[in-house]
PDB file of N, CA and C in Angstrom:
ATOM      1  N   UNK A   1    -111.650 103.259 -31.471  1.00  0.00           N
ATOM      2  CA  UNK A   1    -112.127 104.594 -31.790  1.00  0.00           C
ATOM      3  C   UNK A   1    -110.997 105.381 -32.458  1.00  0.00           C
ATOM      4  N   UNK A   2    -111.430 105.941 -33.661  1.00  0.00           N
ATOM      5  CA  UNK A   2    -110.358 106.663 -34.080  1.00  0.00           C
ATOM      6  C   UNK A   2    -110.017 108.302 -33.239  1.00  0.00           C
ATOM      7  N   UNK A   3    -108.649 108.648 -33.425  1.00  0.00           N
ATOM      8  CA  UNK A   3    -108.655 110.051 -32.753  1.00  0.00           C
ATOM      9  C   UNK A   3    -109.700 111.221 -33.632  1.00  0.00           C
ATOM     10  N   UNK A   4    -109.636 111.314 -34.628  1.00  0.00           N
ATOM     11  CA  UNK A   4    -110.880 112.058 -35.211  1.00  0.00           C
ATOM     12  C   UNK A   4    -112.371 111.715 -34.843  1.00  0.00           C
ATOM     13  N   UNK A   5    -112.648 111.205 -33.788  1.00  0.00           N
ATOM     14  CA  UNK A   5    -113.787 110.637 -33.658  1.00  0.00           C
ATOM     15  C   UNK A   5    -114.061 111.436 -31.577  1.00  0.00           C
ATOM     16  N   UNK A   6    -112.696 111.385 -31.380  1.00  0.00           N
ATOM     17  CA  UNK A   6    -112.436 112.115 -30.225  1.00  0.00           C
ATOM     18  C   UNK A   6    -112.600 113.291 -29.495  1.00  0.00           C
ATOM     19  N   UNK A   7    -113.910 113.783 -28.789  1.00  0.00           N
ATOM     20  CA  UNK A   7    -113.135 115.591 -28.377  1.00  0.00           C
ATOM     21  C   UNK A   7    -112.084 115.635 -27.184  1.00  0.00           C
ATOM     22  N   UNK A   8    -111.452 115.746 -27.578  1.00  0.00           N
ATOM     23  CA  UNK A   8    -110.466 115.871 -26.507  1.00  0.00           C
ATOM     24  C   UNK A   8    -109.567 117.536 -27.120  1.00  0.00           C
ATOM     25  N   UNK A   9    -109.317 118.274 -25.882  1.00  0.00           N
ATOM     26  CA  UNK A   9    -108.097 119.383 -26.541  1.00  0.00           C
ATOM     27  C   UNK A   9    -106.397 119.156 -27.289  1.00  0.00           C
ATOM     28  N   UNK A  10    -106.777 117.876 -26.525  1.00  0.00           N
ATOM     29  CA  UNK A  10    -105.153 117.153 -27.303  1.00  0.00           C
ATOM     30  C   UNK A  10    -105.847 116.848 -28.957  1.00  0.00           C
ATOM     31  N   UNK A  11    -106.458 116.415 -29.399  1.00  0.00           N
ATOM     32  CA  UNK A  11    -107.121 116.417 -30.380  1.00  0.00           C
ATOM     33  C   UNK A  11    -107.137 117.391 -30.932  1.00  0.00           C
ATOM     34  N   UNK A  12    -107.698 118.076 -30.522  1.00  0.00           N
ATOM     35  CA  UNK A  12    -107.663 119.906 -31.423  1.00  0.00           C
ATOM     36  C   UNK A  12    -106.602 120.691 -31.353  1.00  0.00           C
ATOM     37  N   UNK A  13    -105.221 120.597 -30.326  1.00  0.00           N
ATOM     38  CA  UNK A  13    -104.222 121.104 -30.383  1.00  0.00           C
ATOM     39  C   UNK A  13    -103.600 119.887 -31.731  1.00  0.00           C
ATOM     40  N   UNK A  14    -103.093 119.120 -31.872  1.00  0.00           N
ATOM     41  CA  UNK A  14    -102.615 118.041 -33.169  1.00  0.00           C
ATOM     42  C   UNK A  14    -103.592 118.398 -34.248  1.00  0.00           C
ATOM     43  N   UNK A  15    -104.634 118.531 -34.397  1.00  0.00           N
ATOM     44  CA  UNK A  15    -105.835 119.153 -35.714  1.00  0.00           C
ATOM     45  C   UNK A  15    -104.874 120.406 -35.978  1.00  0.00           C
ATOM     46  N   UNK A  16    -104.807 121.418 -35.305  1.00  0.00           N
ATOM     47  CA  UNK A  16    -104.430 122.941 -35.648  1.00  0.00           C
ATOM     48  C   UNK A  16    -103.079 122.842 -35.852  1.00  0.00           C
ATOM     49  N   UNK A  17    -102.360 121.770 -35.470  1.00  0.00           N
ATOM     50  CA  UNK A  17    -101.052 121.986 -35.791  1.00  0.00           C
ATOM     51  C   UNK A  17    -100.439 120.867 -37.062  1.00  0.00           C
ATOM     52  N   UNK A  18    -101.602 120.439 -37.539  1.00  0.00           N
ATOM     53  CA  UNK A  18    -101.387 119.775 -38.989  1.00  0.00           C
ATOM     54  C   UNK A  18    -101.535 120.416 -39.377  1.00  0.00           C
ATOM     55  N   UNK A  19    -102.623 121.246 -39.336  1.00  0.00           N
ATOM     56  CA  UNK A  19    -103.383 121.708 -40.482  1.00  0.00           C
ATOM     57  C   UNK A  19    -102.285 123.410 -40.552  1.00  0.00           C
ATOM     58  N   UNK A  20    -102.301 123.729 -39.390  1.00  0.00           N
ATOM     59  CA  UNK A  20    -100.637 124.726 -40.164  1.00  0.00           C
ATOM     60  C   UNK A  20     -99.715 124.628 -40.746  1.00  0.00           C
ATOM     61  N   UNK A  21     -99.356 123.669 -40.273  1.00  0.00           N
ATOM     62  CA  UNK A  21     -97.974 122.727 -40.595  1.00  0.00           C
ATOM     63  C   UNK A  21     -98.034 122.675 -42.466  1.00  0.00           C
ATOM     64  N   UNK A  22     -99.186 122.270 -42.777  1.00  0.00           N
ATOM     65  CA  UNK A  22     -99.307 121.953 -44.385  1.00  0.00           C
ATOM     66  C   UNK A  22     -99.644 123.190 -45.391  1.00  0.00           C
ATOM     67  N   UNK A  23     -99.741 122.716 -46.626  1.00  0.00           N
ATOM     68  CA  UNK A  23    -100.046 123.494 -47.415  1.00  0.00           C
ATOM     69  C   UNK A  23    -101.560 124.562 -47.617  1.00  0.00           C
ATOM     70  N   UNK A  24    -101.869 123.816 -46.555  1.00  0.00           N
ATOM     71  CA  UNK A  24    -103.602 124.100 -46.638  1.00  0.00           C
ATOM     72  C   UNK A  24    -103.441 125.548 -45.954  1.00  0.00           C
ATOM     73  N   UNK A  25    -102.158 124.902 -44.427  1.00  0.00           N
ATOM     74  CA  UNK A  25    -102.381 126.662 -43.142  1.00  0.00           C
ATOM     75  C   UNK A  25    -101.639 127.378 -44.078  1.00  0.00           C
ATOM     76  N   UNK A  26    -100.791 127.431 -44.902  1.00  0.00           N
ATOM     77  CA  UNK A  26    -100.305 128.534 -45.937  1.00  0.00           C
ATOM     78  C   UNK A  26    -101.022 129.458 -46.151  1.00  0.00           C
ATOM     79  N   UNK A  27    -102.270 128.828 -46.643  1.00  0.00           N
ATOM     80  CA  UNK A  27    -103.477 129.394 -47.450  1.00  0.00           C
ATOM     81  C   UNK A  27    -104.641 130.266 -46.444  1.00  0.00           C
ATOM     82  N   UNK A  28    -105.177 129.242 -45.942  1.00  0.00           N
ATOM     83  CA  UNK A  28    -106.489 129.294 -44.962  1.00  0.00           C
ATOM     84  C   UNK A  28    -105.219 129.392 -43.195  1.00  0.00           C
ATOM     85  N   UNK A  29    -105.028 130.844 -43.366  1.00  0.00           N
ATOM     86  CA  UNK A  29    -103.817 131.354 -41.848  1.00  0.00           C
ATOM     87  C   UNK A  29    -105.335 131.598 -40.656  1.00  0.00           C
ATOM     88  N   UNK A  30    -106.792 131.529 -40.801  1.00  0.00           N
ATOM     89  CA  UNK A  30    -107.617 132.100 -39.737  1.00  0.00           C
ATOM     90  C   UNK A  30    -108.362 131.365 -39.967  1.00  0.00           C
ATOM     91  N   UNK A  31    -108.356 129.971 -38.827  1.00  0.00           N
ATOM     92  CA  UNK A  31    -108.865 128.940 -38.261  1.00  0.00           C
ATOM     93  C   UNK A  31    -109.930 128.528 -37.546  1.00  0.00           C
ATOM     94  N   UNK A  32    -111.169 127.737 -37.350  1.00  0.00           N
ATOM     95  CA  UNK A  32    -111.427 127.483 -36.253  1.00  0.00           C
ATOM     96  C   UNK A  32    -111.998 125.972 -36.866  1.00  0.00           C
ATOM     97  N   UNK A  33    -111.847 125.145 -35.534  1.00  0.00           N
ATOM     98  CA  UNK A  33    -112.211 123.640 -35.128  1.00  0.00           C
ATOM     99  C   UNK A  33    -113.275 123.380 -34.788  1.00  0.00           C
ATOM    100  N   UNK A  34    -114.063 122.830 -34.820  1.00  0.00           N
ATOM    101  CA  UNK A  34    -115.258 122.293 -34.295  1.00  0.00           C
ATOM    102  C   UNK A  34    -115.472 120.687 -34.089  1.00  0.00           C
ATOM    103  N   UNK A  35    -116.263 120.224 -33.199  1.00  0.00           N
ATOM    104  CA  UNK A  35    -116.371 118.899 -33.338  1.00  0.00           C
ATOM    105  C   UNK A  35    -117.788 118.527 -33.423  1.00  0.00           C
ATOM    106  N   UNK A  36    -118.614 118.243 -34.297  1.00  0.00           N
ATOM    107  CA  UNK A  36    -119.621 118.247 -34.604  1.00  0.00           C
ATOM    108  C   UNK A  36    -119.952 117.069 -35.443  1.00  0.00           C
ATOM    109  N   UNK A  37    -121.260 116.074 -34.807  1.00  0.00           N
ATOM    110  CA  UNK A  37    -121.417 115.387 -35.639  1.00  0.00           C
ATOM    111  C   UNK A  37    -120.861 114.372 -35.191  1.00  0.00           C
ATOM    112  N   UNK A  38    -120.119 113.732 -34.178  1.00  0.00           N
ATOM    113  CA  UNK A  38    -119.162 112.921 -33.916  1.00  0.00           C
ATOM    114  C   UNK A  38    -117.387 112.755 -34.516  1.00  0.00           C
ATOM    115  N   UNK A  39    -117.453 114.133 -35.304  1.00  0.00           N
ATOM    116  CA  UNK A  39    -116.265 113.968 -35.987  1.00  0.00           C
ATOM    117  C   UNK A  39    -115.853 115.618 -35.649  1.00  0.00           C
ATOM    118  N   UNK A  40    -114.462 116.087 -36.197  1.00  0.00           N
ATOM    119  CA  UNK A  40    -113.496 117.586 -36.333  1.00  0.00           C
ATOM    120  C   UNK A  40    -113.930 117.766 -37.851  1.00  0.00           C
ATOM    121  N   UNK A  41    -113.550 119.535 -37.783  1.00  0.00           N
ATOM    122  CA  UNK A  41    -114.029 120.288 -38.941  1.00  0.00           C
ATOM    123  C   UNK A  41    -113.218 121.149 -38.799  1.00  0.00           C
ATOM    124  N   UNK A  42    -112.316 121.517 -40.027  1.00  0.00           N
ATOM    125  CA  UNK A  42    -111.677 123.210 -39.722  1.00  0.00           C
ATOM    126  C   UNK A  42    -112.455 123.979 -40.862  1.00  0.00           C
ATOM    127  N   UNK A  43    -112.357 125.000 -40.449  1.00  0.00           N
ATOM    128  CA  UNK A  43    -113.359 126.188 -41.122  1.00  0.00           C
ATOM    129  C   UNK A  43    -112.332 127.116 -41.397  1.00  0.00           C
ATOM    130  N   UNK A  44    -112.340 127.850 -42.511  1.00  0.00           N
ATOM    131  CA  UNK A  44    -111.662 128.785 -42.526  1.00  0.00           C
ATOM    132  C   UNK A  44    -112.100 130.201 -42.171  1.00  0.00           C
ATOM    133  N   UNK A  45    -112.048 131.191 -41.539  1.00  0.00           N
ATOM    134  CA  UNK A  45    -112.752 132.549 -40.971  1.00  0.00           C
ATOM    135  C   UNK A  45    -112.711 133.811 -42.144  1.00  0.00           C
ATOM    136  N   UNK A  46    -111.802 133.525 -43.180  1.00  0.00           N
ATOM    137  CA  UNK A  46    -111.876 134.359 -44.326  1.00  0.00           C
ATOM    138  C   UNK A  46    -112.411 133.624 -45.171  1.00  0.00           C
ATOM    139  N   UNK A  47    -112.285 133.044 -45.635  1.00  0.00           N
ATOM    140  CA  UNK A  47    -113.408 132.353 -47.170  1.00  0.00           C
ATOM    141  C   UNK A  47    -114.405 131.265 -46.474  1.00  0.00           C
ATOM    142  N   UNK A  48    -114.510 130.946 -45.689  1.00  0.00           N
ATOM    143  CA  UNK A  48    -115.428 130.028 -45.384  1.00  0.00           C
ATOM    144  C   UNK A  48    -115.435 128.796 -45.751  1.00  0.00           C
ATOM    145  N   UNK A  49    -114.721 128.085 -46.104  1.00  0.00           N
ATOM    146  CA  UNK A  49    -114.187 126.990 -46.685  1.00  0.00           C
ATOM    147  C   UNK A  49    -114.238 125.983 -45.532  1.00  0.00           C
ATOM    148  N   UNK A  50    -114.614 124.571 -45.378  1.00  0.00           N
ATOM    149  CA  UNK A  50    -114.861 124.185 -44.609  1.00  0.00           C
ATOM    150  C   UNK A  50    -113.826 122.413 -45.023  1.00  0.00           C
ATOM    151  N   UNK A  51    -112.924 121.482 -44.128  1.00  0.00           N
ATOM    152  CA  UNK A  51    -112.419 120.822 -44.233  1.00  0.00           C
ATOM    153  C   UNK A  51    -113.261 119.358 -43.070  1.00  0.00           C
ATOM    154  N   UNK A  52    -112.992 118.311 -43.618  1.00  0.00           N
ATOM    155  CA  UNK A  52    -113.296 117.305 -43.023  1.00  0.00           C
ATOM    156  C   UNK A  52    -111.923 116.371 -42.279  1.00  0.00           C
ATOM    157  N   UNK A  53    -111.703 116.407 -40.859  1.00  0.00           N
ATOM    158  CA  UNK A  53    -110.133 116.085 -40.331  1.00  0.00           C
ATOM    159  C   UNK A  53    -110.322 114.530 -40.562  1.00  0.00           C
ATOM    160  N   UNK A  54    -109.440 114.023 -41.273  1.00  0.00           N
ATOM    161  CA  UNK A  54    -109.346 112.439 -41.836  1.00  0.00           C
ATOM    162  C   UNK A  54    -108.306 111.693 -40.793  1.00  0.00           C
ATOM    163  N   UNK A  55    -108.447 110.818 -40.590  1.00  0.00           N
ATOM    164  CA  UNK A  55    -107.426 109.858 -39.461  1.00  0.00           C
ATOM    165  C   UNK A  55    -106.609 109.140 -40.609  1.00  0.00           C
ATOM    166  N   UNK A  56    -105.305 109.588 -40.589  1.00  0.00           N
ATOM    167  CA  UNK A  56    -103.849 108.696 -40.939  1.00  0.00           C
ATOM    168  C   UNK A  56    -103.106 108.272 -39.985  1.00  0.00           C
ATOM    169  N   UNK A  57    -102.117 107.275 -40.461  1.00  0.00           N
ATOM    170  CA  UNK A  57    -101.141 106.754 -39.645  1.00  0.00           C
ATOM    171  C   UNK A  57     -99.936 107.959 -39.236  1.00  0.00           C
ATOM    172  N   UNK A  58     -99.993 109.105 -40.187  1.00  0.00           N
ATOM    173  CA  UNK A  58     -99.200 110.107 -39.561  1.00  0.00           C
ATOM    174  C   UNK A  58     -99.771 111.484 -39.357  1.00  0.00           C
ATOM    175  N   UNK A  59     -99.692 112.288 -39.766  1.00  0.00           N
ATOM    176  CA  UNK A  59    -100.196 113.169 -39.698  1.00  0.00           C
ATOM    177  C   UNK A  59    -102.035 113.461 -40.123  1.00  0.00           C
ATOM    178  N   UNK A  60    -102.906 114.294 -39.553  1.00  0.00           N
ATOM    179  CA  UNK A  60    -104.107 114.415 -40.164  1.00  0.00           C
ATOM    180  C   UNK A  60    -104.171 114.662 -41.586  1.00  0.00           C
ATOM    181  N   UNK A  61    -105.333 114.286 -41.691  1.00  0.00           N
ATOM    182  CA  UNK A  61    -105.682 114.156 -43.554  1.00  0.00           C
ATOM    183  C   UNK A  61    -106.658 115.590 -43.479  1.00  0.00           C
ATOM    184  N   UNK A  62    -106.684 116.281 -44.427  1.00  0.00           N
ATOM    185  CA  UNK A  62    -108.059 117.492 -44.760  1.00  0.00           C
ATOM    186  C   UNK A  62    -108.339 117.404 -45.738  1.00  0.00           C
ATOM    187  N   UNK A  63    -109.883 116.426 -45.921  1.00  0.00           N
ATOM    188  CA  UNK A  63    -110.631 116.596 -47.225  1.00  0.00           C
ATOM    189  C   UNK A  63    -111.581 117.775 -47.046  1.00  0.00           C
ATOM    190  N   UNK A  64    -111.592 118.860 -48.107  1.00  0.00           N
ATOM    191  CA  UNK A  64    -112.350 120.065 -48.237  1.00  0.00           C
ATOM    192  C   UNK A  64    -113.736 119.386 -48.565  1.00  0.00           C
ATOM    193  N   UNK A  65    -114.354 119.867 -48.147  1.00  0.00           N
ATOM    194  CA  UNK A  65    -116.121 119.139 -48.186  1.00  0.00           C
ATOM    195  C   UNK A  65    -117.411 121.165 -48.936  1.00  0.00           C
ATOM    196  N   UNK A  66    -116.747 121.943 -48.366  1.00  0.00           N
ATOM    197  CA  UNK A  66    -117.375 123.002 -48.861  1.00  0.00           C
ATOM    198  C   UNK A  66    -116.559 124.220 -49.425  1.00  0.00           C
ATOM    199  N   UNK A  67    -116.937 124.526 -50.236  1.00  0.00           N
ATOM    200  CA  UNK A  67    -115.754 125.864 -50.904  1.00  0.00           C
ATOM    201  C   UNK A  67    -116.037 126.966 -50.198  1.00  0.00           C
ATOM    202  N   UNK A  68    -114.965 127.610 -50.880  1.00  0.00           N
ATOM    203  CA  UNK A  68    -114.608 129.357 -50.281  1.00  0.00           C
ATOM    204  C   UNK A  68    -114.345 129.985 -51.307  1.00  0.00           C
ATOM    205  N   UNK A  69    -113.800 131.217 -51.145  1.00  0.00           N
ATOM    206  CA  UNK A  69    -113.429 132.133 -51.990  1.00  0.00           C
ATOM    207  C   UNK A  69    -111.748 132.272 -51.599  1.00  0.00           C
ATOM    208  N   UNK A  70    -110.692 131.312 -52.804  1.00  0.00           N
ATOM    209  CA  UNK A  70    -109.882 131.724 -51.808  1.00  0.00           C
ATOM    210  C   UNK A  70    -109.025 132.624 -52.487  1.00  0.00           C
ATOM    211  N   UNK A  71    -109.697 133.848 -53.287  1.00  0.00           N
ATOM    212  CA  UNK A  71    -109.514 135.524 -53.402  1.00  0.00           C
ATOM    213  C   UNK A  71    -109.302 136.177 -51.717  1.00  0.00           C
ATOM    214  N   UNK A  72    -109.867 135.460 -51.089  1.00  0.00           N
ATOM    215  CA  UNK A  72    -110.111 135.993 -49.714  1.00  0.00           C
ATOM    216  C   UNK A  72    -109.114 135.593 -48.776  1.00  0.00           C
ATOM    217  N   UNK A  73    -108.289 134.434 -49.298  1.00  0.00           N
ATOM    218  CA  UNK A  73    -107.169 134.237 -48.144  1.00  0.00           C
ATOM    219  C   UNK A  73    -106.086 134.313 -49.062  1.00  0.00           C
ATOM    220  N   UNK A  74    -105.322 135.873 -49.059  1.00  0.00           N
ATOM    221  CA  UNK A  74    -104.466 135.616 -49.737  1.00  0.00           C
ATOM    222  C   UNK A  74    -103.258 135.441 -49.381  1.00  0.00           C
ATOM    223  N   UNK A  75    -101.950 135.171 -50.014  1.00  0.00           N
ATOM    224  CA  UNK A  75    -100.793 134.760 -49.539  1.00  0.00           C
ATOM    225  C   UNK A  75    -100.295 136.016 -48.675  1.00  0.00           C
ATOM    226  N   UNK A  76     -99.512 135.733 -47.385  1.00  0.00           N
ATOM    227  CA  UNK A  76     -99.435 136.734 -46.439  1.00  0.00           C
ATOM    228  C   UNK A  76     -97.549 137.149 -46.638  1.00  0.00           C
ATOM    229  N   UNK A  77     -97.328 136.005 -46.967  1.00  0.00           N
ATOM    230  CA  UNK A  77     -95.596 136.408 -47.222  1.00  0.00           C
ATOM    231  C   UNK A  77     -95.020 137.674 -47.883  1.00  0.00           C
TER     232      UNK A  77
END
């Protein structure tokens, strides 16, 4: 079984902390996880943008599966 295939909170604590960690949490800073479907999803809470959590040998993968507006998440720096 892959860990993306998993609900577990250890699962969704490692999901949220890739997905900050990268170029993506730069962007999309207001998060939420879901596990739906048998698989993880991050959503973004300002553009709505929706990611599919991919299983690698290191860190999680995020293929974007639905767009956003990302006028709406703008750089916070």
């Amino acid at each position: 079984m892959l860990l993306t295939e998993k609900n577990t909170t250890t699962v969704d604590r490692r999901i949220r902390r890739d997905f900050a960690s990268g170029d993506l949490g730069r962007v999309h800073r207001k998060i939420e996880t879901t596990f739906e479907h048998g698989q993880w999803w991050v959503s973004c809470r300002n553009c709505s943008c929706q990611f599919s959590v991919c299983d690698t040998n290191g860190p999680f993968d995020f293929e974007q599966v639905s767009g956003g507006d990302p006028l709406l998440c703008p750089d916070e720096d």
